[in-house]
PDB file of N, CA and C in Angstrom:
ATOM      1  N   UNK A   1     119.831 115.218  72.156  1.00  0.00           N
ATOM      2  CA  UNK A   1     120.845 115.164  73.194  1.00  0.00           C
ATOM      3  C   UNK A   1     120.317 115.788  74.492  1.00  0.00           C
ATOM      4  N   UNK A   2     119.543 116.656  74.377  1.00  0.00           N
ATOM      5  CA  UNK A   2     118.920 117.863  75.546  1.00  0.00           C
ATOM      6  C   UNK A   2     117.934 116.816  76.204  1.00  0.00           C
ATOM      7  N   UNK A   3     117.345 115.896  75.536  1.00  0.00           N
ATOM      8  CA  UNK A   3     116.143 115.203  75.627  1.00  0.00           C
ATOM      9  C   UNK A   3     117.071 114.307  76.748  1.00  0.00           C
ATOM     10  N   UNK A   4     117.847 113.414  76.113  1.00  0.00           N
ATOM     11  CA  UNK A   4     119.087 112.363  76.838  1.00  0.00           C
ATOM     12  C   UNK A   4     118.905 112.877  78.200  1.00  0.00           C
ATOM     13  N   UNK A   5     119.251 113.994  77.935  1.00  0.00           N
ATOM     14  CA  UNK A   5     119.930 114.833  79.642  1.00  0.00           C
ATOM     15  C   UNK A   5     118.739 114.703  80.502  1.00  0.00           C
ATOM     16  N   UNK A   6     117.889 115.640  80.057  1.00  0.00           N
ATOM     17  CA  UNK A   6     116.753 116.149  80.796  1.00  0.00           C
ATOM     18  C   UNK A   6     116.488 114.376  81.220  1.00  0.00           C
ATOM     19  N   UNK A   7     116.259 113.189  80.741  1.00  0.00           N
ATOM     20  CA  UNK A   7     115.549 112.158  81.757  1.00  0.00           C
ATOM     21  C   UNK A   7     116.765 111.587  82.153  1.00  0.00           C
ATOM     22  N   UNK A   8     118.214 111.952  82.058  1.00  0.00           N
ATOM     23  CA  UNK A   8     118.733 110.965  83.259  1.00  0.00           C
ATOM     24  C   UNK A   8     118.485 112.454  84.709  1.00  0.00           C
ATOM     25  N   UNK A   9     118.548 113.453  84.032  1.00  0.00           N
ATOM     26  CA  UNK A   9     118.206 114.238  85.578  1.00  0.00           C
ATOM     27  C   UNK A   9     117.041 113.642  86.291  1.00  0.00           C
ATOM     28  N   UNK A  10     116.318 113.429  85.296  1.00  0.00           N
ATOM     29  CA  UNK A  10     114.646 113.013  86.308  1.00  0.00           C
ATOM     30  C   UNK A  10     115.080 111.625  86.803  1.00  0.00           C
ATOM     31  N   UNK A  11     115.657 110.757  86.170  1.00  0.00           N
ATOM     32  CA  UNK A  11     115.570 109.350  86.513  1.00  0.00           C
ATOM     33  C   UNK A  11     116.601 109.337  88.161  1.00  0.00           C
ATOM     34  N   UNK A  12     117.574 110.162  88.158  1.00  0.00           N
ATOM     35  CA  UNK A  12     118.254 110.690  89.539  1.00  0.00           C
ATOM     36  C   UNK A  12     117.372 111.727  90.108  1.00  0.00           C
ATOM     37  N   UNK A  13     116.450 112.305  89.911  1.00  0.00           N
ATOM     38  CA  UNK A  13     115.607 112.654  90.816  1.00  0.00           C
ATOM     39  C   UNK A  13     114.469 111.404  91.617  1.00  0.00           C
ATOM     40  N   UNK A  14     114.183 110.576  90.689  1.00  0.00           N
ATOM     41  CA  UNK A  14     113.225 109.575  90.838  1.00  0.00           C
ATOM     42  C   UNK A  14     114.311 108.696  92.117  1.00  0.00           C
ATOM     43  N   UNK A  15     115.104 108.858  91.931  1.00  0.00           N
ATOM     44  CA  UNK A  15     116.233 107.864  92.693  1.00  0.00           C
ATOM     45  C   UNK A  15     116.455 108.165  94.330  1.00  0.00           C
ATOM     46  N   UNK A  16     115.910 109.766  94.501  1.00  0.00           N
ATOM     47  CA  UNK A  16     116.117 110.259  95.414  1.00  0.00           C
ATOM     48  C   UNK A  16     114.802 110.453  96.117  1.00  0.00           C
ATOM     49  N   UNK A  17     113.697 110.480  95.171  1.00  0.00           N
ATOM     50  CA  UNK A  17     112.474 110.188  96.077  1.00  0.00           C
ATOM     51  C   UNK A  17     112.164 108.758  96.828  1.00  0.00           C
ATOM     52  N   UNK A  18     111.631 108.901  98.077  1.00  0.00           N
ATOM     53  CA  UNK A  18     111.288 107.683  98.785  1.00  0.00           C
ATOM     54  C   UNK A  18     109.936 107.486  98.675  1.00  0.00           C
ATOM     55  N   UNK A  19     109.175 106.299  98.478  1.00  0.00           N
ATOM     56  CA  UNK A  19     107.809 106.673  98.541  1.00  0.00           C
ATOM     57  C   UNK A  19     107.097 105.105  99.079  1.00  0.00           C
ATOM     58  N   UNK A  20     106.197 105.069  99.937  1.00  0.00           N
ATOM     59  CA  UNK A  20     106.121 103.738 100.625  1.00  0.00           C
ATOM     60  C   UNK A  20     105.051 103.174 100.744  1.00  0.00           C
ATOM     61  N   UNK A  21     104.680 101.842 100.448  1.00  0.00           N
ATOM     62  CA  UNK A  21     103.302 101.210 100.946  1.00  0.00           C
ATOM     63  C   UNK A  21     102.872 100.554 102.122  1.00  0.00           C
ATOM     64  N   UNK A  22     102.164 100.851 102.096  1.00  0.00           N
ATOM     65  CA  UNK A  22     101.468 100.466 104.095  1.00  0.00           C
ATOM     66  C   UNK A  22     100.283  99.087 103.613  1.00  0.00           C
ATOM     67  N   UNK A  23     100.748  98.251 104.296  1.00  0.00           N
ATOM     68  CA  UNK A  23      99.093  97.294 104.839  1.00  0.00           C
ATOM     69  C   UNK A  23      99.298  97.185 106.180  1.00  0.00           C
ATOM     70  N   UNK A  24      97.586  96.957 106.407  1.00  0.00           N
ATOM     71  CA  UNK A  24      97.311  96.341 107.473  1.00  0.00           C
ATOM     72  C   UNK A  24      97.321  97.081 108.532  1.00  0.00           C
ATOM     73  N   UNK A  25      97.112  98.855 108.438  1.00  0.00           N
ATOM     74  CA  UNK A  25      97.767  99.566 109.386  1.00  0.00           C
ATOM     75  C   UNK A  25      99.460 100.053 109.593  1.00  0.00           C
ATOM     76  N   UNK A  26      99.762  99.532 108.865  1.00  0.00           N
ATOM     77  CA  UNK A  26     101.232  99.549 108.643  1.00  0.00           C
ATOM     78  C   UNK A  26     102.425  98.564 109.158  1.00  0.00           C
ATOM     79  N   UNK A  27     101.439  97.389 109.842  1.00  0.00           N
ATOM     80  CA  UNK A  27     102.355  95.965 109.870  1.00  0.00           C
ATOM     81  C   UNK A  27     103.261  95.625 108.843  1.00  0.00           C
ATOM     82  N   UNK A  28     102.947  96.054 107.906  1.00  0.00           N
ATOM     83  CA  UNK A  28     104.052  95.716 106.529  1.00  0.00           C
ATOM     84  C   UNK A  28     104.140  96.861 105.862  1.00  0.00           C
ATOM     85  N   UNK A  29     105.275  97.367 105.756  1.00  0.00           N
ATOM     86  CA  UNK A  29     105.594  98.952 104.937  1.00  0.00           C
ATOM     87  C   UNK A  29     106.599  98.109 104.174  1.00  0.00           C
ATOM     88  N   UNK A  30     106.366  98.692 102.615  1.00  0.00           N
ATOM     89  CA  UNK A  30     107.449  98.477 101.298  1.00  0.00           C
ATOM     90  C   UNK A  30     107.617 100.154 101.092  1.00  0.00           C
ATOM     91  N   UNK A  31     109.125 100.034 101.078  1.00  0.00           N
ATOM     92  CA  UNK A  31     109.999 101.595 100.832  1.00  0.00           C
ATOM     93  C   UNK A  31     110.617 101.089  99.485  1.00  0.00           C
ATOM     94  N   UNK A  32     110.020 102.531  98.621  1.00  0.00           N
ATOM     95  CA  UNK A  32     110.718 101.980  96.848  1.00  0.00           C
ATOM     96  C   UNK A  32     111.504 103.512  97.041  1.00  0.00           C
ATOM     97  N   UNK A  33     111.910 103.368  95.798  1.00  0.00           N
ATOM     98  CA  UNK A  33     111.936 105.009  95.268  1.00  0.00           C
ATOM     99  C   UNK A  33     110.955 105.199  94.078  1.00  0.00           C
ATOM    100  N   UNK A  34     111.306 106.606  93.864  1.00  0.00           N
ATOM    101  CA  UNK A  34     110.572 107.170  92.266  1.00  0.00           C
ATOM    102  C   UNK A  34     110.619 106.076  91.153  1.00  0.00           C
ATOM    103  N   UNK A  35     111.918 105.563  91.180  1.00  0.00           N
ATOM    104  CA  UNK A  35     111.952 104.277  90.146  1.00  0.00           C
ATOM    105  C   UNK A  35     111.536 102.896  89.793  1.00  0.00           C
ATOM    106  N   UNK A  36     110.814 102.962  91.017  1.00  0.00           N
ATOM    107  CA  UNK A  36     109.905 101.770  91.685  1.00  0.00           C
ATOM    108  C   UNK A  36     111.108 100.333  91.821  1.00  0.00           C
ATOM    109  N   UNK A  37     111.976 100.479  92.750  1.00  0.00           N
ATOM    110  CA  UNK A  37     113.050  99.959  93.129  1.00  0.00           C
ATOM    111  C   UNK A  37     112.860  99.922  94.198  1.00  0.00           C
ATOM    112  N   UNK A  38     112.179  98.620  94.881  1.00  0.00           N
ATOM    113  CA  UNK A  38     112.723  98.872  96.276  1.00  0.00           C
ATOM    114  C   UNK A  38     113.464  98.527  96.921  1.00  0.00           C
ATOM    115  N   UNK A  39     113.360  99.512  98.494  1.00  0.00           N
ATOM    116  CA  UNK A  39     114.637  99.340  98.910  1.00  0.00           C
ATOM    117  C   UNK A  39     114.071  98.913 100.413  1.00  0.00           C
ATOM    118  N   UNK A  40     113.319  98.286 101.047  1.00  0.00           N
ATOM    119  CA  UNK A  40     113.202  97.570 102.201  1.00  0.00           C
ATOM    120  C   UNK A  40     111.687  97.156 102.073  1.00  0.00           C
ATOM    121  N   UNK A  41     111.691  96.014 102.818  1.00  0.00           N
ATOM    122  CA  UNK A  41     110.723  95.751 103.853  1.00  0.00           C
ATOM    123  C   UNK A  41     110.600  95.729 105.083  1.00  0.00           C
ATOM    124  N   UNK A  42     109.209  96.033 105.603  1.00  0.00           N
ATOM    125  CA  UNK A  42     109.303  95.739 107.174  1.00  0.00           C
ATOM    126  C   UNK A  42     107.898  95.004 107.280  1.00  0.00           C
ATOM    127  N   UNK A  43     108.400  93.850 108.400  1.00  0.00           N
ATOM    128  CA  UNK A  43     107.132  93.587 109.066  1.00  0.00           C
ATOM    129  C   UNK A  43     106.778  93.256 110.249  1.00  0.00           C
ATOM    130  N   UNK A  44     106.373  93.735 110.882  1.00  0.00           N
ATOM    131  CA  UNK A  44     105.851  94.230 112.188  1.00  0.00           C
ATOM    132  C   UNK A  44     106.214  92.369 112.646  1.00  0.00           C
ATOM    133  N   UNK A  45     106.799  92.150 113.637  1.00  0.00           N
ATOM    134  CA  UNK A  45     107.068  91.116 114.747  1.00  0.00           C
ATOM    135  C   UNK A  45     105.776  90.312 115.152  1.00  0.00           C
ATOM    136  N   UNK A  46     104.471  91.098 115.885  1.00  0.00           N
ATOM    137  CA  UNK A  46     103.713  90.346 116.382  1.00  0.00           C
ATOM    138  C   UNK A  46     102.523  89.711 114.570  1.00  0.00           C
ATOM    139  N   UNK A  47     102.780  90.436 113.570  1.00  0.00           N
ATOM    140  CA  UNK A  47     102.531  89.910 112.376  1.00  0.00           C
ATOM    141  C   UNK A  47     102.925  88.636 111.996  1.00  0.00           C
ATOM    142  N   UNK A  48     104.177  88.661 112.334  1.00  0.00           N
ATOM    143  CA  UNK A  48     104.982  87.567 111.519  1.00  0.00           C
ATOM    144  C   UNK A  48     104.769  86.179 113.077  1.00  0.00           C
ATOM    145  N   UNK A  49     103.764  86.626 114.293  1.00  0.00           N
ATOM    146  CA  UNK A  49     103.551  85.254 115.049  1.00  0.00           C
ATOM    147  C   UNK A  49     102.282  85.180 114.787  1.00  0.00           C
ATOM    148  N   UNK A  50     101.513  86.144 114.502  1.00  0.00           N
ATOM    149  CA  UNK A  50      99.444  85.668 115.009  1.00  0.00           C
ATOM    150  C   UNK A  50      99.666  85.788 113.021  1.00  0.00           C
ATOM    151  N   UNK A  51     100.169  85.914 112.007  1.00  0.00           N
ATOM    152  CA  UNK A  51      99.697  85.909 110.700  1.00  0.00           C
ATOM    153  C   UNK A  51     100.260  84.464 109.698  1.00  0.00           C
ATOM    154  N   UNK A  52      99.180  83.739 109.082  1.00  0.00           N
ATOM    155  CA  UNK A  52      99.819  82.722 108.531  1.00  0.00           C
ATOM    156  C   UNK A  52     100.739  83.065 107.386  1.00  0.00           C
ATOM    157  N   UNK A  53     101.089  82.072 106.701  1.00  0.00           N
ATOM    158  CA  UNK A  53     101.879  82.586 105.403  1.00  0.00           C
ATOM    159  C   UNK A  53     101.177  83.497 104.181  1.00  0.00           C
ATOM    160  N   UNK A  54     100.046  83.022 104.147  1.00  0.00           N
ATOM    161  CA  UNK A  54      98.957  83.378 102.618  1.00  0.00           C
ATOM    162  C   UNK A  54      98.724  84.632 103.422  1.00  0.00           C
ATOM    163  N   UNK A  55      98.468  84.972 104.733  1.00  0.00           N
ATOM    164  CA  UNK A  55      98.133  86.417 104.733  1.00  0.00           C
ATOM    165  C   UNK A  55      99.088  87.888 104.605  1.00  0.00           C
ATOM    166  N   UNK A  56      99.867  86.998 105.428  1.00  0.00           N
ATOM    167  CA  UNK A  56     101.495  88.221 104.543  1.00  0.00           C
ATOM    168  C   UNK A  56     102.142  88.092 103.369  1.00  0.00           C
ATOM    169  N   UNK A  57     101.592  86.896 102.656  1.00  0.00           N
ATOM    170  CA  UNK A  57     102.012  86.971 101.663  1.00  0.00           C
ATOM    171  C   UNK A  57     101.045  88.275 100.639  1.00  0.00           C
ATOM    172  N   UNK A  58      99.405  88.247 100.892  1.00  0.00           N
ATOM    173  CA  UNK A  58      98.595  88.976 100.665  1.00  0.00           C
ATOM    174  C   UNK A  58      98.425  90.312 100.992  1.00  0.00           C
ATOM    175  N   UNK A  59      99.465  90.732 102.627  1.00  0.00           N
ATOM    176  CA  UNK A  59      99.423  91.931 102.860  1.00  0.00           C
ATOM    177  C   UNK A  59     100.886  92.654 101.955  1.00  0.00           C
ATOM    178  N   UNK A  60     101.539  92.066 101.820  1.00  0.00           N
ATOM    179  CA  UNK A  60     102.973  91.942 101.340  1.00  0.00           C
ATOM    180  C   UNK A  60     102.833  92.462  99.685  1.00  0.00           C
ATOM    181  N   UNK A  61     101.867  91.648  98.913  1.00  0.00           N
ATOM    182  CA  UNK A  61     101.556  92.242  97.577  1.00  0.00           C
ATOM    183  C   UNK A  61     100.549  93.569  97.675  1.00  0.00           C
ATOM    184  N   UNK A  62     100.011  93.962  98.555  1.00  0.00           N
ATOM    185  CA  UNK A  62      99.070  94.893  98.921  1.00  0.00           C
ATOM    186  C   UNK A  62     100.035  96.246  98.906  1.00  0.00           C
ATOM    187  N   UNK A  63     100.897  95.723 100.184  1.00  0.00           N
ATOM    188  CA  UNK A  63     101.796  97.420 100.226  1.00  0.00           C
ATOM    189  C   UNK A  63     102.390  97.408  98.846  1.00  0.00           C
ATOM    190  N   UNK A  64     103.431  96.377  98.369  1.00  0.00           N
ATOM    191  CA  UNK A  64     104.231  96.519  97.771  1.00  0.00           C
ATOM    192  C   UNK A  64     103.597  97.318  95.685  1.00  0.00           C
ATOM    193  N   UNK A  65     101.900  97.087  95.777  1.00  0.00           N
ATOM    194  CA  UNK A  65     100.813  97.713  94.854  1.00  0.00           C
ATOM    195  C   UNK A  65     101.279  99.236  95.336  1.00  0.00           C
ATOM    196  N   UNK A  66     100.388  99.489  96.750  1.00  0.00           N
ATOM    197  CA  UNK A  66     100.710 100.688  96.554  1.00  0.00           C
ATOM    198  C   UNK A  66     101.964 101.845  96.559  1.00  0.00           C
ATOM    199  N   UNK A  67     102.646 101.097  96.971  1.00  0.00           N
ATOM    200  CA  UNK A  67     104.695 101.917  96.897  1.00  0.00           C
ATOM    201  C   UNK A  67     104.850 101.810  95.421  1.00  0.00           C
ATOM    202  N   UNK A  68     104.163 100.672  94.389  1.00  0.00           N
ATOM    203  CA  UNK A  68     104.390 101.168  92.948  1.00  0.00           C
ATOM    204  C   UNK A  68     103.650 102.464  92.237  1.00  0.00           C
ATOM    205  N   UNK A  69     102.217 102.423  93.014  1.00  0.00           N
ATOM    206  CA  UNK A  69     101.392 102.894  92.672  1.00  0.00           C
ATOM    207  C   UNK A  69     101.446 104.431  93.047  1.00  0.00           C
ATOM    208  N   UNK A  70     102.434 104.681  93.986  1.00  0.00           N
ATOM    209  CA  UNK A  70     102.969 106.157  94.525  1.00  0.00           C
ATOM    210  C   UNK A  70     104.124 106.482  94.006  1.00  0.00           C
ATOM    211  N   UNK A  71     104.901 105.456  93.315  1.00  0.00           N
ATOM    212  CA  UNK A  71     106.176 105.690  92.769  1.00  0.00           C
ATOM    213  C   UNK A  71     105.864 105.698  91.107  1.00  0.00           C
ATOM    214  N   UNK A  72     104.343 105.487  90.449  1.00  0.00           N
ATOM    215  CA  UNK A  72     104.085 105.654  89.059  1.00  0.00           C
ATOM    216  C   UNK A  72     103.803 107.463  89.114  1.00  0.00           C
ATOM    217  N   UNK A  73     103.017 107.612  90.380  1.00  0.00           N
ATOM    218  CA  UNK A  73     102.309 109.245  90.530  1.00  0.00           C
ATOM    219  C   UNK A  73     103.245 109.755  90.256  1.00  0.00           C
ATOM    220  N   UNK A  74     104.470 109.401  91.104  1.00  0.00           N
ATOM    221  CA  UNK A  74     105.741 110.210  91.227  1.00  0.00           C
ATOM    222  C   UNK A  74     106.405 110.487  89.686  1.00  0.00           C
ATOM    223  N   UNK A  75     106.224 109.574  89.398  1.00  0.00           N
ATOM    224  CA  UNK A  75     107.170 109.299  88.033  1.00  0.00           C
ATOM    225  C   UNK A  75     106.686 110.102  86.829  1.00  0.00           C
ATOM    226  N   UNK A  76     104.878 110.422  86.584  1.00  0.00           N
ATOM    227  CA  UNK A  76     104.590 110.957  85.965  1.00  0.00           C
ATOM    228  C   UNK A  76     104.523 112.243  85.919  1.00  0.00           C
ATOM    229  N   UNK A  77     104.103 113.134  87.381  1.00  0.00           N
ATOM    230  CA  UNK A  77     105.030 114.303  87.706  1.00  0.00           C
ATOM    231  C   UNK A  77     105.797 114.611  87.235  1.00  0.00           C
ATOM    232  N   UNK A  78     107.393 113.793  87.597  1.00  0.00           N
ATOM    233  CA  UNK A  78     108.385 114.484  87.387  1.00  0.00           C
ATOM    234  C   UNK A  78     108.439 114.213  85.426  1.00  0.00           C
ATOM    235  N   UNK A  79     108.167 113.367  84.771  1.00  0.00           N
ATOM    236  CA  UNK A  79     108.259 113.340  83.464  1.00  0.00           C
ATOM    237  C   UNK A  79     107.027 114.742  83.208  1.00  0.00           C
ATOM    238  N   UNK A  80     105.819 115.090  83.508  1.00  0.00           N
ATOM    239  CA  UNK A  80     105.113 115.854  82.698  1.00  0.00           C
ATOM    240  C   UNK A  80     105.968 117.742  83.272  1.00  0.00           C
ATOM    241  N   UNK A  81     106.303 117.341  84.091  1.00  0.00           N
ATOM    242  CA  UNK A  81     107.356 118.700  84.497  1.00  0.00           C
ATOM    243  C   UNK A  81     108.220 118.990  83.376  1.00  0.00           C
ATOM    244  N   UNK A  82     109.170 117.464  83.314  1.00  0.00           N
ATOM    245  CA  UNK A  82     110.320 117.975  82.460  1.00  0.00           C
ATOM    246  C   UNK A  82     109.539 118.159  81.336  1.00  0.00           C
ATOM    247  N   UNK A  83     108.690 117.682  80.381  1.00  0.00           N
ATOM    248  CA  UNK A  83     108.539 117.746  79.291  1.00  0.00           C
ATOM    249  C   UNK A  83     107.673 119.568  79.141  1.00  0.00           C
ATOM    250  N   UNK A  84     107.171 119.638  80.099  1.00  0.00           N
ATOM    251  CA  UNK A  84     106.720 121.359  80.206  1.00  0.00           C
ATOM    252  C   UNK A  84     108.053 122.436  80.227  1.00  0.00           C
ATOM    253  N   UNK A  85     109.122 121.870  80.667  1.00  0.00           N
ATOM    254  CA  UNK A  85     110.287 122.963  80.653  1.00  0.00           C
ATOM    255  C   UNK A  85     111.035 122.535  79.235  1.00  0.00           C
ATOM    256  N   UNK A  86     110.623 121.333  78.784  1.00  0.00           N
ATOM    257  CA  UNK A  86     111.478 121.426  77.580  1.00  0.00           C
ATOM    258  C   UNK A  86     110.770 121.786  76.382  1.00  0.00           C
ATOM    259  N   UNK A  87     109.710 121.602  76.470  1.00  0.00           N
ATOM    260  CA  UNK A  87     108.465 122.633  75.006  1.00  0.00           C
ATOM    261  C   UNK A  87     107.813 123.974  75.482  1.00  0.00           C
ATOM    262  N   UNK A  88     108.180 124.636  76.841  1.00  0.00           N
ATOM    263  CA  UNK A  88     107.925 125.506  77.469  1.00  0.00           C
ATOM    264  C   UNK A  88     106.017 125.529  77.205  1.00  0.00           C
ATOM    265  N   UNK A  89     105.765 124.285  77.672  1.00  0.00           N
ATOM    266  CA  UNK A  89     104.284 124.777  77.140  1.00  0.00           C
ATOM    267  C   UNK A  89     103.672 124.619  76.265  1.00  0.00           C
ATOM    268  N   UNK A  90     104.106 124.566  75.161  1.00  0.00           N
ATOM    269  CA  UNK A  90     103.769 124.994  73.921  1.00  0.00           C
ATOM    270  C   UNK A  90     102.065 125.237  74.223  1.00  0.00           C
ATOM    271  N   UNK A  91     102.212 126.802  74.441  1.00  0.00           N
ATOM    272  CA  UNK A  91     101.007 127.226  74.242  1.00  0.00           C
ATOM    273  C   UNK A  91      99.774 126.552  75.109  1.00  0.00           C
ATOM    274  N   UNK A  92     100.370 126.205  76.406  1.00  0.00           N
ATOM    275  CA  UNK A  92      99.226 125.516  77.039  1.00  0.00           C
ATOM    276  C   UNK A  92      99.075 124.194  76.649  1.00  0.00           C
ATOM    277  N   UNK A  93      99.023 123.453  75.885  1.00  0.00           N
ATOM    278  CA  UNK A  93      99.496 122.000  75.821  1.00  0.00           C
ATOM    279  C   UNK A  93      99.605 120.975  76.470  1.00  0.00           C
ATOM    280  N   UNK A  94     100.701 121.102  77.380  1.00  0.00           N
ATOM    281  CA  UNK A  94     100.761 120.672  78.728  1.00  0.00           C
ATOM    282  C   UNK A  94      99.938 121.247  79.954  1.00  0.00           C
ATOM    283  N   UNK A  95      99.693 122.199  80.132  1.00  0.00           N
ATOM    284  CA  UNK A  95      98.873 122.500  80.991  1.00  0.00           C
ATOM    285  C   UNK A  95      98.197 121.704  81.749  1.00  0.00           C
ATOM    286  N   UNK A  96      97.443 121.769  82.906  1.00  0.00           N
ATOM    287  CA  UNK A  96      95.792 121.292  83.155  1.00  0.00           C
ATOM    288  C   UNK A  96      94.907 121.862  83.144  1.00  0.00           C
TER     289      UNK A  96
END
């Protein structure tokens, strides 16, 4: 039951982190959260006139890699945290 608790706290912590991928200089930013949910795109105006389709489509899977790929970091954090406060350690265990 303690277990239950402890990951919907993290999964509403994950909810509240923002974490974002950039291409291209940041012509295209993907905003997720911790849960790897995202929640916008942007893409830069003079992108979307001098860029064909295949290349934003290419910069587009690029950010949207790394906003998962910052929202997995995130995710494993907050899971190797909780699981250190809920075995307190055991004896270094968790540690690094």
């Amino acid at each position: 039951m303690e277990a239950q608790q402890k990951a919907g706290e993290v999964k509403n912590r994950l909810d509240a982190i923002t974490v974002t991928g950039n291409a291209e200089g940041g012509k295209i930013t993907v905003t997720a959260n911790g849960n790897k949910v995202v929640q916008s795109v942007t893409i830069d105006d003079a992108l979307l006139k001098d860029a064909d389709k295949e290349q934003i489509e290419e910069l587009l899977v690029i950010a949207i890699n790394k906003a998962m790929e910052q929202a997995d970091n995130v995710s494993q954090s907050e899971m190797a945290a909780m699981t250190k406060e809920m075995f307190g350690g055991m004896g270094g265990l968790f540690q690094k």
